[in-house]
Protein backbone atom coordinates (compact mmCIF):
# COMPACT_ATOMS: atom_id res chain seq x y z
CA UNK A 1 0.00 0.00 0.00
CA UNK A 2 1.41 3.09 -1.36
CA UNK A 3 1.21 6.34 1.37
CA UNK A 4 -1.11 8.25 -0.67
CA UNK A 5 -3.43 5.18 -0.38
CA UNK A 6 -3.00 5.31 3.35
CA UNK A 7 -3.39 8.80 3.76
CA UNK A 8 -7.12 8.41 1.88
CA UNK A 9 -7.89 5.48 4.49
CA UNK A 10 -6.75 7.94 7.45
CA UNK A 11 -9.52 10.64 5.83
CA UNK A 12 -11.99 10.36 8.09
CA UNK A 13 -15.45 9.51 8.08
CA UNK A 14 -16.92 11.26 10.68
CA UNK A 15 -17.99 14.26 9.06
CA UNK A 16 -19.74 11.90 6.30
CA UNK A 17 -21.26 9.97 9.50
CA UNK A 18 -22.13 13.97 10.79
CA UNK A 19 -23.65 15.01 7.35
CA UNK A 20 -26.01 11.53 7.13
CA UNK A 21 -27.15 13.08 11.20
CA UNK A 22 -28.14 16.33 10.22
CA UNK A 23 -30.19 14.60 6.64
CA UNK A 24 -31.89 12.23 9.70
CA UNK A 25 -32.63 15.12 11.61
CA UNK A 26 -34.12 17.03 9.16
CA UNK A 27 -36.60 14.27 8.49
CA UNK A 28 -37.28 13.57 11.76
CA UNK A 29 -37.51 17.74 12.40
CA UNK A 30 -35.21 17.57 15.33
CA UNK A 31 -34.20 20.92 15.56
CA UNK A 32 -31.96 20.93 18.30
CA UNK A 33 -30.43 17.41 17.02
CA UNK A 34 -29.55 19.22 13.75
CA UNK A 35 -28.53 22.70 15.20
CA UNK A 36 -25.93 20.78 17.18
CA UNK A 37 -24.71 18.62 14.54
CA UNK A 38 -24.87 21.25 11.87
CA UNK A 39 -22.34 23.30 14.22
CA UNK A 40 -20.03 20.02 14.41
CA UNK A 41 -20.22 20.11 10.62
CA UNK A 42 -19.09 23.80 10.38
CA UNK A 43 -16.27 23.27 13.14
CA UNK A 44 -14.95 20.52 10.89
CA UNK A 45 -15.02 22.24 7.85
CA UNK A 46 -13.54 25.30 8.74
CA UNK A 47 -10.71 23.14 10.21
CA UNK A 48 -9.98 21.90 6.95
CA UNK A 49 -10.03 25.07 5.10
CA UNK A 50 -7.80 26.78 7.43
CA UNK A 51 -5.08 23.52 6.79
CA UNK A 52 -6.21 23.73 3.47
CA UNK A 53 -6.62 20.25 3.47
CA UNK A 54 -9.01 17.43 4.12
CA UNK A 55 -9.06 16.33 7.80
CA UNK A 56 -7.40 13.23 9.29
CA UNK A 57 -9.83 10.69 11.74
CA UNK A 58 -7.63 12.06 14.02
CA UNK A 59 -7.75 15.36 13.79
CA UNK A 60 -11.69 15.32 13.83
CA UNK A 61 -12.20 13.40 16.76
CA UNK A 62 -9.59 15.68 18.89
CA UNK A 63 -12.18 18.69 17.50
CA UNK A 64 -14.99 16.64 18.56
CA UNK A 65 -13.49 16.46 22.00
CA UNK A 66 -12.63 20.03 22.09
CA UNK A 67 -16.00 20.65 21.33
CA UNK A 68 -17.27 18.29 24.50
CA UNK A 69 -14.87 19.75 26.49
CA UNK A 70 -15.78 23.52 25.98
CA UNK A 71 -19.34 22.28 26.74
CA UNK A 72 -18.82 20.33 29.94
CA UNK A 73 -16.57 23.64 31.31
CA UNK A 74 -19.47 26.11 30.01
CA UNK A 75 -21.88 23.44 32.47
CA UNK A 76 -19.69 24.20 35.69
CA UNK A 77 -20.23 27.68 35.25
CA UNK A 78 -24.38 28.06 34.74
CA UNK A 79 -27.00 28.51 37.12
CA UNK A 80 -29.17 28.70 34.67
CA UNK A 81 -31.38 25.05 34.48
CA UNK A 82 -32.52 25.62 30.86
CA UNK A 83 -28.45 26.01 29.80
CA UNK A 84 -27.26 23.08 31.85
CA UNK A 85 -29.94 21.06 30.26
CA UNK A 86 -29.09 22.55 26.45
CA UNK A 87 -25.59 21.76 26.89
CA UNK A 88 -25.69 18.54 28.49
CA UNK A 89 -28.00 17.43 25.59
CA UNK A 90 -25.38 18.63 23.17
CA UNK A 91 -22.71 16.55 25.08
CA UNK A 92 -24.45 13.56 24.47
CA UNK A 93 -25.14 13.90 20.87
CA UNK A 94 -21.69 14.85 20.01
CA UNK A 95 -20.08 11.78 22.25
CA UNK A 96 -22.10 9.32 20.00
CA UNK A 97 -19.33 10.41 17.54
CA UNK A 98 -16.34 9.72 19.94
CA UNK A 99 -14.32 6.67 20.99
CA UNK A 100 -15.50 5.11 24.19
CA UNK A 101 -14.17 6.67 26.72
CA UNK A 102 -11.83 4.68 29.26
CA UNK A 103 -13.01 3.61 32.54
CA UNK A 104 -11.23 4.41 35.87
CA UNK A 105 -9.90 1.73 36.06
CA UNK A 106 -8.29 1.47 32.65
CA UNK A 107 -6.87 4.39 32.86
CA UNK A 108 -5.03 3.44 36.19
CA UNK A 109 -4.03 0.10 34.65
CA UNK A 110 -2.72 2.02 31.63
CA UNK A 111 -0.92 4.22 34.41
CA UNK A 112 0.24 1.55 36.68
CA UNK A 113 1.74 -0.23 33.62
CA UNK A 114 3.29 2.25 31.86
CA UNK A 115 5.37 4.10 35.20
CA UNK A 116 6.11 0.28 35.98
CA UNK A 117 7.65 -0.06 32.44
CA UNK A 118 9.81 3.35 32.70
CA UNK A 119 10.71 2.95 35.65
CA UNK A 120 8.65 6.36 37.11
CA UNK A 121 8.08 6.52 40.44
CA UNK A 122 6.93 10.20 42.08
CA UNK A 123 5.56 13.58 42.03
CA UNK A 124 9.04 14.25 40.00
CA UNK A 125 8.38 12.34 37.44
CA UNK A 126 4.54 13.35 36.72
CA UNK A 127 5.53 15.30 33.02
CA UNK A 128 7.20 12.31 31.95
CA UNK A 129 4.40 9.97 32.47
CA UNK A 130 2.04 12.40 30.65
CA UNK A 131 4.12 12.48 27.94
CA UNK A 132 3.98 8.74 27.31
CA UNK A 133 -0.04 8.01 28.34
CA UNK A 134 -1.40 10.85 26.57
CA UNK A 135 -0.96 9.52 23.13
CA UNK A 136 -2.10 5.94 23.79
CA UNK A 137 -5.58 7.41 25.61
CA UNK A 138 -5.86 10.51 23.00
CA UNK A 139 -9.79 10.63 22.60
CA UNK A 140 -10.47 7.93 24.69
CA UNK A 141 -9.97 9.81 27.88
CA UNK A 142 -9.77 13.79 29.28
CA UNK A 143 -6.53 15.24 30.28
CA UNK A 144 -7.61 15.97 33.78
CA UNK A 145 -8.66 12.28 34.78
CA UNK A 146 -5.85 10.77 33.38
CA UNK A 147 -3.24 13.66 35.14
CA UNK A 148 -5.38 12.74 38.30
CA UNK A 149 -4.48 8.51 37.79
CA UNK A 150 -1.37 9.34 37.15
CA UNK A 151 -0.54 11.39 40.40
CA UNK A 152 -2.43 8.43 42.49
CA UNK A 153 0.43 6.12 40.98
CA UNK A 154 3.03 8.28 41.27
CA UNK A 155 2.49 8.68 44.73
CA UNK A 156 1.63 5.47 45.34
């Protein structure tokens, strides 16, 4: 396989799998379903014209999670019912688009093995061991829970 065929494969699909949403949507008449997929769209596409370029699988889903995140911080900070409610609703549309997120427990396995493997033991050593995990869990799992695992084990 040639790298120009694996750089089609890595293309994603998720902004096909967002555009065949918002034609669902607009059958069904879910408004809010297609507002919030309709702005995924738009996030994705102006991502690509900015890099000129079409967007990796990659690259989408760490959008995606951007997107999530914003969302989940924006919840912390209402007081407001009706918001909490719009954004948590948005949450869990765009997650059906995600990876599975990691358990607790995964990610302290993940944790556990990896310091065990480089030998990382301590507060010290806490930027190295983000440095490795992050990568592996990329999508799969937020920043702050896996920098919270990886403290536990490190000062274990």
């Amino acid at each position: 396989m040639g790298k120009n065929n694996f750089q089609k494969e890595m293309i994603a699909v998720l902004l096909d799998q967002l555009k065949d949403k918002m034609k669902e949507s607009m059958k069904n008449k879910d408004k809010f379903t297609l507002t919030t997929v309709r702005m995924a769209i738009n996030t994705l596409q102006q991502k690509a014209k900015e890099l000129n370029r079409p967007l990796t699988a990659e690259e989408e889903i760490d959008l995606l999670v951007k997107e999530v995140k914003q969302r989940r911080e924006a919840v912390k900070m209402f007081d407001r019912q009706d918001l909490i409610d719009q954004y948590e609703r948005e949450i869990a549309i765009l997650e059906q688009y995600l990876p599975e997120q990691m358990s607790e427990e995964e990610i302290m396995r993940l944790v556990r093995e990896k310091c065990r493997e480089l030998g990382l033991s301590g507060p010290r050593d806490m930027g190295k061991a983000m440095k490795e995990i992050m990568p592996l869990v990329k999508g799969k799992a937020d920043g702050s829970r896996v920098r919270d695992c990886v403290s536990k084990v490190l000062n274990e």
